[in-house]
N, C-alpha and C. Protein backbone atom coordinates (compact mmCIF):
# COMPACT_ATOMS: atom_id res chain seq x y z
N UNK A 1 101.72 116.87 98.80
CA UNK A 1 100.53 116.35 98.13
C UNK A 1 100.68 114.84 97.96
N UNK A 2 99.69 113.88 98.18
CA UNK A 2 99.65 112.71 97.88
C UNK A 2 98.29 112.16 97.20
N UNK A 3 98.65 111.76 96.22
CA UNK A 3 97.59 111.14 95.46
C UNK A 3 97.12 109.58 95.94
N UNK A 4 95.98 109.07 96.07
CA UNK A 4 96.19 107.66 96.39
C UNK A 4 94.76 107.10 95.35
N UNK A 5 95.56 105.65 94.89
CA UNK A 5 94.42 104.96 94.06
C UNK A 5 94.34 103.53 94.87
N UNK A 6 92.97 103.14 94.92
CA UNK A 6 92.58 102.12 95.22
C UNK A 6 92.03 101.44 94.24
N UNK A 7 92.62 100.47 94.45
CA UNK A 7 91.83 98.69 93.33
C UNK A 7 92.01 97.62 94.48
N UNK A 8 91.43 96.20 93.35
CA UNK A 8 91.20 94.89 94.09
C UNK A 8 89.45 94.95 94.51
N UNK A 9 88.64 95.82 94.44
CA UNK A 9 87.44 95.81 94.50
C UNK A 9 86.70 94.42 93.55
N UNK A 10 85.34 94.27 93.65
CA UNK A 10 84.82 93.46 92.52
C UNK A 10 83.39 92.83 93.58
N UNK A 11 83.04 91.88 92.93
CA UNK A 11 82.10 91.09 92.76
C UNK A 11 82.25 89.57 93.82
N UNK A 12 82.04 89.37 94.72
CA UNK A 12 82.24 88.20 95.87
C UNK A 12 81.62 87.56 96.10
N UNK A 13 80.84 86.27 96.54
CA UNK A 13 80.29 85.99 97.07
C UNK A 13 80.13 85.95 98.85
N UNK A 14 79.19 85.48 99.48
CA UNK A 14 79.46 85.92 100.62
C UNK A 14 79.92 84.44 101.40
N UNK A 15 81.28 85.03 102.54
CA UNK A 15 81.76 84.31 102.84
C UNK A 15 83.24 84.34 102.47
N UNK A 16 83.37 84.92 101.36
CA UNK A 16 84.17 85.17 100.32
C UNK A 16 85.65 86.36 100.99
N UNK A 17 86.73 86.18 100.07
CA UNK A 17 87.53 87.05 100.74
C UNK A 17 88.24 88.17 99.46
N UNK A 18 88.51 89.52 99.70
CA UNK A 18 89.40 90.27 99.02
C UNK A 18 90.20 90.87 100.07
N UNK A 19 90.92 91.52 98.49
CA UNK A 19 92.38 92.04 99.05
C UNK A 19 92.11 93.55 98.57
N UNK A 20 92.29 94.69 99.04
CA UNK A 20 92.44 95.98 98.37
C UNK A 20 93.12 96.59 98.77
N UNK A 21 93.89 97.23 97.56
CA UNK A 21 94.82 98.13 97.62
C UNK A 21 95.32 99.80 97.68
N UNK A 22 95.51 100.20 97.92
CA UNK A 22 95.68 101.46 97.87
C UNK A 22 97.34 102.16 97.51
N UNK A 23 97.47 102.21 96.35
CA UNK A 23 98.84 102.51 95.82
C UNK A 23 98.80 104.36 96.04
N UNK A 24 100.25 104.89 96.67
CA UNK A 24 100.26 106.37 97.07
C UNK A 24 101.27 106.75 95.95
N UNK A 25 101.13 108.08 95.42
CA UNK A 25 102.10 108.93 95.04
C UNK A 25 103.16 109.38 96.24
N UNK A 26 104.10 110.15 95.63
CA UNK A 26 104.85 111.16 96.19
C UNK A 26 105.93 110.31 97.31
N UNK A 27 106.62 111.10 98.05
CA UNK A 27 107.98 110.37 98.44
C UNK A 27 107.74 110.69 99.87
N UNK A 28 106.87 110.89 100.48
CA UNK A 28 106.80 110.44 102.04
C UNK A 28 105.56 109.85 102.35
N UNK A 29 105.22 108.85 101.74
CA UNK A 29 103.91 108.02 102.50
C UNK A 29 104.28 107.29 103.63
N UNK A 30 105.46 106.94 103.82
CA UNK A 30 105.64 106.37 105.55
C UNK A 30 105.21 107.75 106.40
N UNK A 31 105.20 108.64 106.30
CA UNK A 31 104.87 109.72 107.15
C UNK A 31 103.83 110.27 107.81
N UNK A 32 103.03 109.57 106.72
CA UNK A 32 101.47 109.46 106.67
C UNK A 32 100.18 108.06 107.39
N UNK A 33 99.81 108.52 108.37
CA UNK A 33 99.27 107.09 108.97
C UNK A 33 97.58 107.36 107.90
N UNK A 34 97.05 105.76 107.66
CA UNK A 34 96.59 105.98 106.48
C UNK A 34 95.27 104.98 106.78
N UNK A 35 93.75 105.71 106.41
CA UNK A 35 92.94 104.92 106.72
C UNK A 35 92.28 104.34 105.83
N UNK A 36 91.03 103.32 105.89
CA UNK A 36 90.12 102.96 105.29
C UNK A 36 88.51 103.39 105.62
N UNK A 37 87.86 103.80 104.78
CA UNK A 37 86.10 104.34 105.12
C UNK A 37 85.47 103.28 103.75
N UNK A 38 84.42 103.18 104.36
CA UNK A 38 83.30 102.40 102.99
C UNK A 38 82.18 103.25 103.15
N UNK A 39 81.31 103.56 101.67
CA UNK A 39 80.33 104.20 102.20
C UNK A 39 79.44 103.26 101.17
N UNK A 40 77.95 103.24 101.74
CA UNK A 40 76.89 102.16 100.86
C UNK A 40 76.11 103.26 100.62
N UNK A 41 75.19 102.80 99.73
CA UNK A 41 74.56 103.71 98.91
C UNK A 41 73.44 104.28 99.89
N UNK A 42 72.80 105.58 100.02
CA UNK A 42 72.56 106.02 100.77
C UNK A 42 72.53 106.45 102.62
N UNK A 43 74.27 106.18 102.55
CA UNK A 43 74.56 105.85 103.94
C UNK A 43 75.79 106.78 103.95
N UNK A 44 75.75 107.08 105.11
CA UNK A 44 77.52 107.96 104.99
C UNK A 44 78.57 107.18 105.34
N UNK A 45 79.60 107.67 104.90
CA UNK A 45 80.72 107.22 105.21
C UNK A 45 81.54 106.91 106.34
N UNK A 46 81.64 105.17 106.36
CA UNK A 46 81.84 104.87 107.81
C UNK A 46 83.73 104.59 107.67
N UNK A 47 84.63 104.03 109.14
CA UNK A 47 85.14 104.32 109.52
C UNK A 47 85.30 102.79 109.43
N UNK A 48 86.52 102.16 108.58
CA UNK A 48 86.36 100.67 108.77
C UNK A 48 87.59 100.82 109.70
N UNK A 49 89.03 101.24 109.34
CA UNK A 49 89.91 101.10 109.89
C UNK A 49 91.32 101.93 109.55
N UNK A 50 91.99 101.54 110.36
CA UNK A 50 93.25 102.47 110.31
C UNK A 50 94.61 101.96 110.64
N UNK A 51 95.50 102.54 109.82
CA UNK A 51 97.16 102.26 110.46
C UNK A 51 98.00 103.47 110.82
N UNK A 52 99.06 103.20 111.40
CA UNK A 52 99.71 104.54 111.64
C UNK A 52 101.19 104.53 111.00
N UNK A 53 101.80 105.57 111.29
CA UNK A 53 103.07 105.40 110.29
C UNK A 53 103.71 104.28 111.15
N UNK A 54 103.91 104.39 112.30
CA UNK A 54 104.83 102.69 112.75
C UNK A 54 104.17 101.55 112.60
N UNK A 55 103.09 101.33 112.38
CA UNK A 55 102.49 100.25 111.82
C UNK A 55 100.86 99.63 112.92
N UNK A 56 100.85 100.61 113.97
CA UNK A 56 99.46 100.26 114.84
C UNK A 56 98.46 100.44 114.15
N UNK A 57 97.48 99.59 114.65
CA UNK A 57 95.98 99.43 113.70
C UNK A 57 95.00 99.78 114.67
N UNK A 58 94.26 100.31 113.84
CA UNK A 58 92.92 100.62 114.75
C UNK A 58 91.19 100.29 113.72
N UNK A 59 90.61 99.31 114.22
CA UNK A 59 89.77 99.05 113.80
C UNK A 59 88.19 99.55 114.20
N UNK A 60 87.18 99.76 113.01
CA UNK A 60 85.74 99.86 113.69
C UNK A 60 85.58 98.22 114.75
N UNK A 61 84.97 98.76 115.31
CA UNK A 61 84.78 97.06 116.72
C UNK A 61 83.77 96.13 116.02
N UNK A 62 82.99 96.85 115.03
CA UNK A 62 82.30 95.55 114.00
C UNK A 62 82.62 94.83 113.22
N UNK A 63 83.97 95.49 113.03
CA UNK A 63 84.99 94.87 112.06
C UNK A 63 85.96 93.52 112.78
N UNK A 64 86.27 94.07 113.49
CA UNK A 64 87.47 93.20 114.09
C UNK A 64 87.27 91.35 114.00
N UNK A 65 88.68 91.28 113.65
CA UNK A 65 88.10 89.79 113.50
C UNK A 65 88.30 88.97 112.11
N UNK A 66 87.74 90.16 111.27
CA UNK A 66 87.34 89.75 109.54
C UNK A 66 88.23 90.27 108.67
N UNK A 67 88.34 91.66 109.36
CA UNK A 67 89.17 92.85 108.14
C UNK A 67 90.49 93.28 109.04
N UNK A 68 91.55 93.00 108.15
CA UNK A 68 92.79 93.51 108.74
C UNK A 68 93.86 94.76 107.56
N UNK A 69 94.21 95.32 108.64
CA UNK A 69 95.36 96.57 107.60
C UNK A 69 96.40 96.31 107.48
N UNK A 70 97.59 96.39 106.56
CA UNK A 70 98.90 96.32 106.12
C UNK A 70 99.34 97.18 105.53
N UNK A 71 100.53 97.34 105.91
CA UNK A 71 101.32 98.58 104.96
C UNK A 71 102.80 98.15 104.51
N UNK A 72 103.12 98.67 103.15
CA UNK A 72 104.42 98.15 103.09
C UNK A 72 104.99 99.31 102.56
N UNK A 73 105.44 99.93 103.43
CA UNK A 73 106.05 100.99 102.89
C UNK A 73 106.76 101.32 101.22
N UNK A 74 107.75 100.44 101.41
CA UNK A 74 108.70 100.49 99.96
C UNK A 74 108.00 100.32 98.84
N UNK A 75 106.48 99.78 98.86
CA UNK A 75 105.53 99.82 97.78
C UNK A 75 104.81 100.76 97.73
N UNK A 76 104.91 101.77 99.22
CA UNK A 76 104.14 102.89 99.17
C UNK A 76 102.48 102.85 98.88
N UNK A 77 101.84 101.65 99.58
CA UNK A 77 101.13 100.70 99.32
C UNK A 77 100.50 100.16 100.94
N UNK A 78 99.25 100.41 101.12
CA UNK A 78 98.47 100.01 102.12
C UNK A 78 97.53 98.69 101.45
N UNK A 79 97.00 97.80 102.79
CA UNK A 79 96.12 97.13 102.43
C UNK A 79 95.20 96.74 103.07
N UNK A 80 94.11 96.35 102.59
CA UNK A 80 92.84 96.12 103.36
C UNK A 80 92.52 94.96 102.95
N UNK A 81 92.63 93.52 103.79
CA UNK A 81 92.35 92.18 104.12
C UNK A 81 91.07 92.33 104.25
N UNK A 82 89.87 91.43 103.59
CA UNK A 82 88.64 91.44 103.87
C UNK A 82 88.33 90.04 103.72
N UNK A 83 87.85 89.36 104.71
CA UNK A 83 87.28 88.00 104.63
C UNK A 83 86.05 87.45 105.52
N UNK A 84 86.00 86.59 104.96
CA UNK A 84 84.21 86.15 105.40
C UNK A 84 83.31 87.36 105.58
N UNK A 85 82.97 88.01 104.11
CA UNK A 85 82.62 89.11 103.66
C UNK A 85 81.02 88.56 103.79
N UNK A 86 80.18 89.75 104.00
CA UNK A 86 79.13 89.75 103.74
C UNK A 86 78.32 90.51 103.22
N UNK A 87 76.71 90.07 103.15
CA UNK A 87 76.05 91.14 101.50
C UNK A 87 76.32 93.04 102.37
N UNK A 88 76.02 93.17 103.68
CA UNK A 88 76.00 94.31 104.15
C UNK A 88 77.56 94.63 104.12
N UNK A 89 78.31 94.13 103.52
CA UNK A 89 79.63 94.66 103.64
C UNK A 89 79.84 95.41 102.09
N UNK A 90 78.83 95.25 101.56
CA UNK A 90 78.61 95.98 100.42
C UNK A 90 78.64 97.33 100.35
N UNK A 91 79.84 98.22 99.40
CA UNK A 91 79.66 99.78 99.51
C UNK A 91 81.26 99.94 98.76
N UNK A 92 81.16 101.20 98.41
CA UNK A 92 82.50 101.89 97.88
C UNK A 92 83.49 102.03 98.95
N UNK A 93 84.91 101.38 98.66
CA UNK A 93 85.80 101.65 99.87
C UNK A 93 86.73 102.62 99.58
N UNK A 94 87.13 103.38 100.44
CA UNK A 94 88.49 104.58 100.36
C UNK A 94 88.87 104.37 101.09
N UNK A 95 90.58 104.95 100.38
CA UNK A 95 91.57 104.87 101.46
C UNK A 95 92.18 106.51 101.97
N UNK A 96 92.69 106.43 102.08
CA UNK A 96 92.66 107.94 103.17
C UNK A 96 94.16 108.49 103.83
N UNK A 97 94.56 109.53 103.96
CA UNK A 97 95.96 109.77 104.54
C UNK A 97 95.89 110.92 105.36
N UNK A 98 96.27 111.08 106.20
CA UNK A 98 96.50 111.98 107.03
C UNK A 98 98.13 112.16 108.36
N UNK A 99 98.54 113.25 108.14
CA UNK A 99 100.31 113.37 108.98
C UNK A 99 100.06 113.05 110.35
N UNK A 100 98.68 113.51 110.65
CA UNK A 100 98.58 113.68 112.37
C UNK A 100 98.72 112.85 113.26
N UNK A 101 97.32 111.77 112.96
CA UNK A 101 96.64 111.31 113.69
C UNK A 101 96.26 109.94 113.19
N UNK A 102 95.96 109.06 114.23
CA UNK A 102 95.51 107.90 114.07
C UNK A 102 94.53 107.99 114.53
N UNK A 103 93.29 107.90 113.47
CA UNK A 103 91.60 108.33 113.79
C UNK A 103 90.86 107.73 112.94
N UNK A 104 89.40 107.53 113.63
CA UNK A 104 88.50 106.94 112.98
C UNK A 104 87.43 108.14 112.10
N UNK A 105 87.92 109.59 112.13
CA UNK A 105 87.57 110.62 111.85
C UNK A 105 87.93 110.95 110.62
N UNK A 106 86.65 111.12 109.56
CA UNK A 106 87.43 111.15 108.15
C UNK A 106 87.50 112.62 108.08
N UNK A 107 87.15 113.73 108.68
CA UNK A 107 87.36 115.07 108.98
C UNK A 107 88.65 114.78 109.06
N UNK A 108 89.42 114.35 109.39
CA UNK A 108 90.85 114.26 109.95
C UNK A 108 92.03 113.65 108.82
N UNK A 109 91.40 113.36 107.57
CA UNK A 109 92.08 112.67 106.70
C UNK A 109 92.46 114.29 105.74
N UNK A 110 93.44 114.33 104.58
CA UNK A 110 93.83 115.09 104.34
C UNK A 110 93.19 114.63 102.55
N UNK A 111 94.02 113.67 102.26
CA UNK A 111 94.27 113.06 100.81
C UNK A 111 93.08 111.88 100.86
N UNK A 112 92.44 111.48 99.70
CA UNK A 112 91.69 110.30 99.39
C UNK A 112 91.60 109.85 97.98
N UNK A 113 91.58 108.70 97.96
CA UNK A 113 91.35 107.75 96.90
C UNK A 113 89.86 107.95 95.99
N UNK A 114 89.52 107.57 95.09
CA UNK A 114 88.49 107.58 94.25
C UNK A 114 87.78 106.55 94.31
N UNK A 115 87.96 105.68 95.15
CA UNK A 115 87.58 104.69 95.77
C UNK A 115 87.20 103.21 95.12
N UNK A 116 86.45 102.37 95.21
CA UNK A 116 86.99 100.94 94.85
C UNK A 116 85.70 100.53 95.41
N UNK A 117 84.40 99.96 94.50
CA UNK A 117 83.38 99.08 94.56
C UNK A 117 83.54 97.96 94.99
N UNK A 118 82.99 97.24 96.22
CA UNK A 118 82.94 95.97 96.58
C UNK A 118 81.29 95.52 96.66
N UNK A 119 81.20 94.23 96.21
CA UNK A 119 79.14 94.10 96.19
C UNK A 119 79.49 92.73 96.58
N UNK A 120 79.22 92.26 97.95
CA UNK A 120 79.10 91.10 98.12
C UNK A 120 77.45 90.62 98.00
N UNK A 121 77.82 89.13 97.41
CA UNK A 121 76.39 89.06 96.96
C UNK A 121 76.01 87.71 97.80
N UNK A 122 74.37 87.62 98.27
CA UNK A 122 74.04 86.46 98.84
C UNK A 122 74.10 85.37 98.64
């Protein structure tokens, strides 16, 4: 079982950059390749990006560029780099775990976060 909480969310302007975090329970999160989804208010939940347990990234292709992933294991601790943010980048972000697979498929995630408000504003 892994629990995961996300913070670093808030209030931006656009142009603007955050950092969010996703802190894991339990004693094998290197084991776990671990994603990110945002969902905006009446929209489903999209597929920003992903890492794997050795450390490969896989990004949505609208993303690339702006938003980058990190993991540091010994903090048991993923991260999501967001810069030159904009108002449509606005939406609740989660982070996500799964043993298998490195996927843009949140069917495929096991564990999730409670997720973390970002509102970039014009």
């Amino acid at each position: 079982q892994v629990q995961l909480v996300e913070s670093g969310g808030g209030l931006v302007q656009a142009g603007g950059s955050l950092r969010l975090s996703c802190v894991a329970s339990g004693r094998t999160f290197s084991m776990y390749n671990m994603g990110w989804f945002r969902q905006a208010p009446g929209k489903e939940r999209d597929f920003v990006g992903a890492i794997s347990t050795s450390g490969a990234t896989y990004y949505a292709d609208s993303l690339k560029g702006r938003f980058t992933i990190s993991r540091d294991n010994a903090k048991k601790t993923v991260y999501l780099q967001m810069n030159s943010l904009k108002p449509e980048d606005t939406a609740v972000y989660y982070c996500a775990a799964n043993r298998l697979f490195l996927t843009s498929s949140h069917s495929q995630y096991e564990f999730w976060g409670q997720g973390t408000q970002v509102t970039v504003s014009s």
